[in-house]
N, C-alpha and C. Protein backbone atom coordinates (compact mmCIF):
# COMPACT_ATOMS: atom_id res chain seq x y z
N UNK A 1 -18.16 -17.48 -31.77
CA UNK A 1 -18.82 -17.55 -30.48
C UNK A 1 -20.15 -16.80 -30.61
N UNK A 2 -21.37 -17.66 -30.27
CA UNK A 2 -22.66 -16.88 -30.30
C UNK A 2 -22.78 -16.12 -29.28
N UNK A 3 -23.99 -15.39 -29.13
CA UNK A 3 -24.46 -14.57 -28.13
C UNK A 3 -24.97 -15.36 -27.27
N UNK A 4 -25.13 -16.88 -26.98
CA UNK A 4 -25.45 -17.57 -25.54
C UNK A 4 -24.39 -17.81 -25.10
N UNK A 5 -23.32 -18.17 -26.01
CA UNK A 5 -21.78 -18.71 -25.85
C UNK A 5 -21.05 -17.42 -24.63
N UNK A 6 -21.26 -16.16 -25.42
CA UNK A 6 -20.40 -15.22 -24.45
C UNK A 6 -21.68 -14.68 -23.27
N UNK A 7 -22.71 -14.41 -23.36
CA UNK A 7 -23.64 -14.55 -21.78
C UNK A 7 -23.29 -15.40 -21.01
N UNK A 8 -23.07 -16.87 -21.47
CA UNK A 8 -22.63 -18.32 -20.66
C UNK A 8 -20.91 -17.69 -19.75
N UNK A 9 -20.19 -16.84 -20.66
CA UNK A 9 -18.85 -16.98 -20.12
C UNK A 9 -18.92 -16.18 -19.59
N UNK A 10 -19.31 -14.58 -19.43
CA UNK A 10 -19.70 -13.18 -18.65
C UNK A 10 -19.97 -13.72 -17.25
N UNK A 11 -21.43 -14.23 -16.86
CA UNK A 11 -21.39 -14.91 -16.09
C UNK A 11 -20.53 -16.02 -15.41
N UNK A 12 -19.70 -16.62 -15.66
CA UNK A 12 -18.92 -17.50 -15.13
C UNK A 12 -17.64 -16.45 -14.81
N UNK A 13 -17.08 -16.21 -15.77
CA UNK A 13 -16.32 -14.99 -15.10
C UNK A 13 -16.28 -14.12 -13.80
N UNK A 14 -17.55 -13.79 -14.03
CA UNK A 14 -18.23 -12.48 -13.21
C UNK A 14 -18.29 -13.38 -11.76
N UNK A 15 -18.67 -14.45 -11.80
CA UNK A 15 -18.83 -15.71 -10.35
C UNK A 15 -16.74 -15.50 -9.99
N UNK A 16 -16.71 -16.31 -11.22
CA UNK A 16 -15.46 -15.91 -10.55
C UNK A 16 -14.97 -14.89 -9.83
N UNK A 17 -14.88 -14.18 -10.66
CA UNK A 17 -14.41 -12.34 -9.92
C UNK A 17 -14.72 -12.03 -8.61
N UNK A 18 -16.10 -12.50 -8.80
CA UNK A 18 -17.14 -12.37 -6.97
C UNK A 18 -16.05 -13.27 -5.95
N UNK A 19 -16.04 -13.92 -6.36
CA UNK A 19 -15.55 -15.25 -5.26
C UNK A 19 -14.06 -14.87 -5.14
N UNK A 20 -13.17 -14.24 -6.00
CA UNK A 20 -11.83 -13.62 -5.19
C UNK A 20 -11.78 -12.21 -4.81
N UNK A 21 -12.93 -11.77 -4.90
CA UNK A 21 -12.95 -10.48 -4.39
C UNK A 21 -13.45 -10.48 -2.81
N UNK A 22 -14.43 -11.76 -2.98
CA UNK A 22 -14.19 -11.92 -1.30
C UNK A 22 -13.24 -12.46 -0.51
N UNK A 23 -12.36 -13.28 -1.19
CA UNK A 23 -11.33 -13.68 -0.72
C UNK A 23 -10.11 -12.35 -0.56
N UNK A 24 -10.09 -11.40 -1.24
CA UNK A 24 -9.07 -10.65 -1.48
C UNK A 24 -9.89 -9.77 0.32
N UNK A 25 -10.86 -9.38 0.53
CA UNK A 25 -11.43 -8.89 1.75
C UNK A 25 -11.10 -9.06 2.98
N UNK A 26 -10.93 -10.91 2.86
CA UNK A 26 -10.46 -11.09 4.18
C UNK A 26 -9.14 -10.22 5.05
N UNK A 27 -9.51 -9.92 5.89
CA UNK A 27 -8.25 -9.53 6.91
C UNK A 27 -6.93 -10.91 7.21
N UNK A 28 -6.21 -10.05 6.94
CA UNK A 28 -4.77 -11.09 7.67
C UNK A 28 -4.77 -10.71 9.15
N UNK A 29 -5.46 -11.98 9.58
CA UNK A 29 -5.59 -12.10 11.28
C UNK A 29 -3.95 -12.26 11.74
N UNK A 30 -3.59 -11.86 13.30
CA UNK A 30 -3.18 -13.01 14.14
C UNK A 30 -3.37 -12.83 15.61
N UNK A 31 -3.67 -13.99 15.87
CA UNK A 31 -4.70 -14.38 17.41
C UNK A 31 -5.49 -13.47 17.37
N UNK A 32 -7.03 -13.71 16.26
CA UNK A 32 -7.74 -12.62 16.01
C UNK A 32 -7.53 -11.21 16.44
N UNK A 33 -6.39 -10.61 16.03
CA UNK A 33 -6.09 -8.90 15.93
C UNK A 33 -5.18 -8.90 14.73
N UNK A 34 -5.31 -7.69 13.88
CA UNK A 34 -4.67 -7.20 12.88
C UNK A 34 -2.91 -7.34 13.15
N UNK A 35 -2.23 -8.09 12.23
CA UNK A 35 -1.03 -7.95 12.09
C UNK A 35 -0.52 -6.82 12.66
N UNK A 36 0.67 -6.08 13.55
CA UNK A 36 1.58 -5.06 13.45
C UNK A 36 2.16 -4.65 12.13
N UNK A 37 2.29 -3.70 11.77
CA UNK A 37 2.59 -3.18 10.35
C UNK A 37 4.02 -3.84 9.95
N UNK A 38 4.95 -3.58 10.70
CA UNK A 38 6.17 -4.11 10.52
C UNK A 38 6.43 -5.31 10.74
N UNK A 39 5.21 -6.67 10.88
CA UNK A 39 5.40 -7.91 11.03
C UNK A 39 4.37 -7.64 9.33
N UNK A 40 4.29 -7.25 8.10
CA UNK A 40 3.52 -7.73 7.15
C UNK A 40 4.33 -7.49 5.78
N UNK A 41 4.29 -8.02 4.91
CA UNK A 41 5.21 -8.36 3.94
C UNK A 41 4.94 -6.91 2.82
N UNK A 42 3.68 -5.77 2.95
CA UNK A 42 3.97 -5.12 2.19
C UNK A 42 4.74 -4.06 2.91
N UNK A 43 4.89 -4.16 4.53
CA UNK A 43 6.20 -3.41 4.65
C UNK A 43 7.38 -3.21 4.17
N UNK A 44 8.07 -4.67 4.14
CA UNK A 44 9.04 -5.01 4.22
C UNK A 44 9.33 -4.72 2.43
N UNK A 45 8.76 -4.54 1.91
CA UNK A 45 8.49 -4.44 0.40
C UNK A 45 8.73 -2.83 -0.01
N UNK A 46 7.81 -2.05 0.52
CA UNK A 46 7.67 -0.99 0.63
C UNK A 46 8.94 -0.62 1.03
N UNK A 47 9.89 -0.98 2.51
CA UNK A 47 11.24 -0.54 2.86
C UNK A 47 12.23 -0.33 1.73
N UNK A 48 12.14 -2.08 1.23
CA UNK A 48 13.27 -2.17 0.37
C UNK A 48 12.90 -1.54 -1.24
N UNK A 49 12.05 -0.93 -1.09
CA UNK A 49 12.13 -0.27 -2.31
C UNK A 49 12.23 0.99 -2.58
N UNK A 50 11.98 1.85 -0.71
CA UNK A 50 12.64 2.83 -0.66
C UNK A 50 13.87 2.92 -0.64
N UNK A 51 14.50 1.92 -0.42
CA UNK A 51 16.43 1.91 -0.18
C UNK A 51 16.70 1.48 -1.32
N UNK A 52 16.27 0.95 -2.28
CA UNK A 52 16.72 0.54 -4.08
C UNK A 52 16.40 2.14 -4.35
N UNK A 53 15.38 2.67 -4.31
CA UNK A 53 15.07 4.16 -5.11
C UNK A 53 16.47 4.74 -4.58
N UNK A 54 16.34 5.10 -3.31
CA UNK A 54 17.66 6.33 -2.32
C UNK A 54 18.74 5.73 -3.11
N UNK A 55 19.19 4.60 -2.89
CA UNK A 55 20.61 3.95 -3.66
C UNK A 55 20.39 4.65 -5.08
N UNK A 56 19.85 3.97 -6.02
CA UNK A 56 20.17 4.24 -7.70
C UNK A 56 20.16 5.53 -7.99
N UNK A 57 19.42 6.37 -7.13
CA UNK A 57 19.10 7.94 -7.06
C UNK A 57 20.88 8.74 -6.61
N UNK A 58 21.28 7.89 -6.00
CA UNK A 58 22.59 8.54 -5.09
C UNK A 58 23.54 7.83 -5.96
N UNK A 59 23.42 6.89 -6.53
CA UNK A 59 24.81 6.76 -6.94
C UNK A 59 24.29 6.64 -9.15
N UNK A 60 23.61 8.02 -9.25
CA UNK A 60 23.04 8.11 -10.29
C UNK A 60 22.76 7.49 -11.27
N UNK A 61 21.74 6.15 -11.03
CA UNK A 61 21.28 5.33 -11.81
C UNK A 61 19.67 5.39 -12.46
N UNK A 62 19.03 6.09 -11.34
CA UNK A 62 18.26 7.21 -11.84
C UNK A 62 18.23 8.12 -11.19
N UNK A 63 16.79 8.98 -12.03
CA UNK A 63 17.12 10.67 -11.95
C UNK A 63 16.54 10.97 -10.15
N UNK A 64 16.52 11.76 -9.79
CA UNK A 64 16.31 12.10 -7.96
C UNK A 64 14.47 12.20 -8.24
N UNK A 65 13.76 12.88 -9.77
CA UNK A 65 12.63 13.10 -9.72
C UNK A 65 11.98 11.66 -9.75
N UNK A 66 12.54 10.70 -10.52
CA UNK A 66 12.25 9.41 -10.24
C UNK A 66 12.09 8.99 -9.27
N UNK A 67 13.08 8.81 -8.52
CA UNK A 67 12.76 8.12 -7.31
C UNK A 67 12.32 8.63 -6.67
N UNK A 68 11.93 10.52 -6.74
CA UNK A 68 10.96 10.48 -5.36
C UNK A 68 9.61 10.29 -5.70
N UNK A 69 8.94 9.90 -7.32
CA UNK A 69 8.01 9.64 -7.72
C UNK A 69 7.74 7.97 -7.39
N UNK A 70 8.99 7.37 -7.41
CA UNK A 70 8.35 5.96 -6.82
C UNK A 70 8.00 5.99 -5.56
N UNK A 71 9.31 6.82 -4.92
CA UNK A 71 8.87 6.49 -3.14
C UNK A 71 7.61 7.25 -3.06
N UNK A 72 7.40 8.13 -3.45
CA UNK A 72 5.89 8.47 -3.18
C UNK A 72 4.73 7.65 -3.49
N UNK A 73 4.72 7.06 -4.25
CA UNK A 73 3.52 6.27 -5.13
C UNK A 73 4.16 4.73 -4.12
N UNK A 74 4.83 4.30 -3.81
CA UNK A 74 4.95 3.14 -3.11
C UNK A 74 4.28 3.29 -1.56
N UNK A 75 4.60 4.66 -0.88
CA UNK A 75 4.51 4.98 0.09
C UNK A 75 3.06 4.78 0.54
N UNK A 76 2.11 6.10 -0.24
CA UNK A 76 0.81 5.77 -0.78
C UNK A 76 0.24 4.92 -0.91
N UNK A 77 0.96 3.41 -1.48
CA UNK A 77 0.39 2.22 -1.90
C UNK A 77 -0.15 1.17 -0.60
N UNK A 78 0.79 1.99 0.17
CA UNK A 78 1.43 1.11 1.87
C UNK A 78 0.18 1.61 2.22
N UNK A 79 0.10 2.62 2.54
CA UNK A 79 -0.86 3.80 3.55
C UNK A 79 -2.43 2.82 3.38
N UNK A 80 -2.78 3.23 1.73
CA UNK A 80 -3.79 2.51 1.91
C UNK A 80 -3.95 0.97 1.87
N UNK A 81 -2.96 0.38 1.57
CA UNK A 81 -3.37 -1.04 2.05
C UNK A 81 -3.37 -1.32 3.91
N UNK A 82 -2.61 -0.61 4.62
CA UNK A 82 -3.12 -0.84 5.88
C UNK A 82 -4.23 0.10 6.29
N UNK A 83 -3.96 1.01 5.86
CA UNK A 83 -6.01 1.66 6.83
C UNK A 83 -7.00 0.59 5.89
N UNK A 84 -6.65 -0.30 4.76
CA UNK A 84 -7.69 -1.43 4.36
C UNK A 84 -7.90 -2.39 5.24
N UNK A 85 -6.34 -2.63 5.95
CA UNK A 85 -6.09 -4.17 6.66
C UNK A 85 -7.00 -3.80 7.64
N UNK A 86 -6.76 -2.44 8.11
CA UNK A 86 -7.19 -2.25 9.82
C UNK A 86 -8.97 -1.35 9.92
N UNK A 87 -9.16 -1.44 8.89
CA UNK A 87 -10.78 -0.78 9.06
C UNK A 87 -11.43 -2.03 10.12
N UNK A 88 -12.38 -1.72 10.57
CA UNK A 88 -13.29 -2.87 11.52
C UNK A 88 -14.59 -3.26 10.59
């Protein structure tokens, strides 16, 4: 691959990238207002993966520092994807 060959693909890439990064921006409307938190699928995600951690943690499938390192880092993950959803 020459050096016009990979400039040619950088650029096409890079278009790409642009064009789902604005797509990734959009807000999940409904009747133009922000979803309720508990009507959006990384809730419901976030729940059940605090109750898989609490379970395997309690009936020692993993260690208690584990799972409170996932539920934390999942928790976190939640937080900022809705102050993303809901900025104006």
């Amino acid at each position: 691959m020459n050096l016009l060959q990979k400039i040619r693909l950088y650029f096409t890439l890079k278009k790409s990238f642009d064009e789902l990064k604005k797509e990734a921006k959009k807000e999940v409307v409904m009747n133009g207002e922000t979803k309720p938190g508990y009507k959006t699928t990384e809730f419901w995600m976030t729940v059940c993966t605090n109750i898989v951690s609490i379970v395997g943690m309690l009936k020692d499938v993993i260690p208690p520092q584990t799972a409170a390192i996932i539920i934390a880092v999942v928790n976190g993950i939640y937080g900022v994807l809705r102050t993303h959803a809901k900025k104006s």
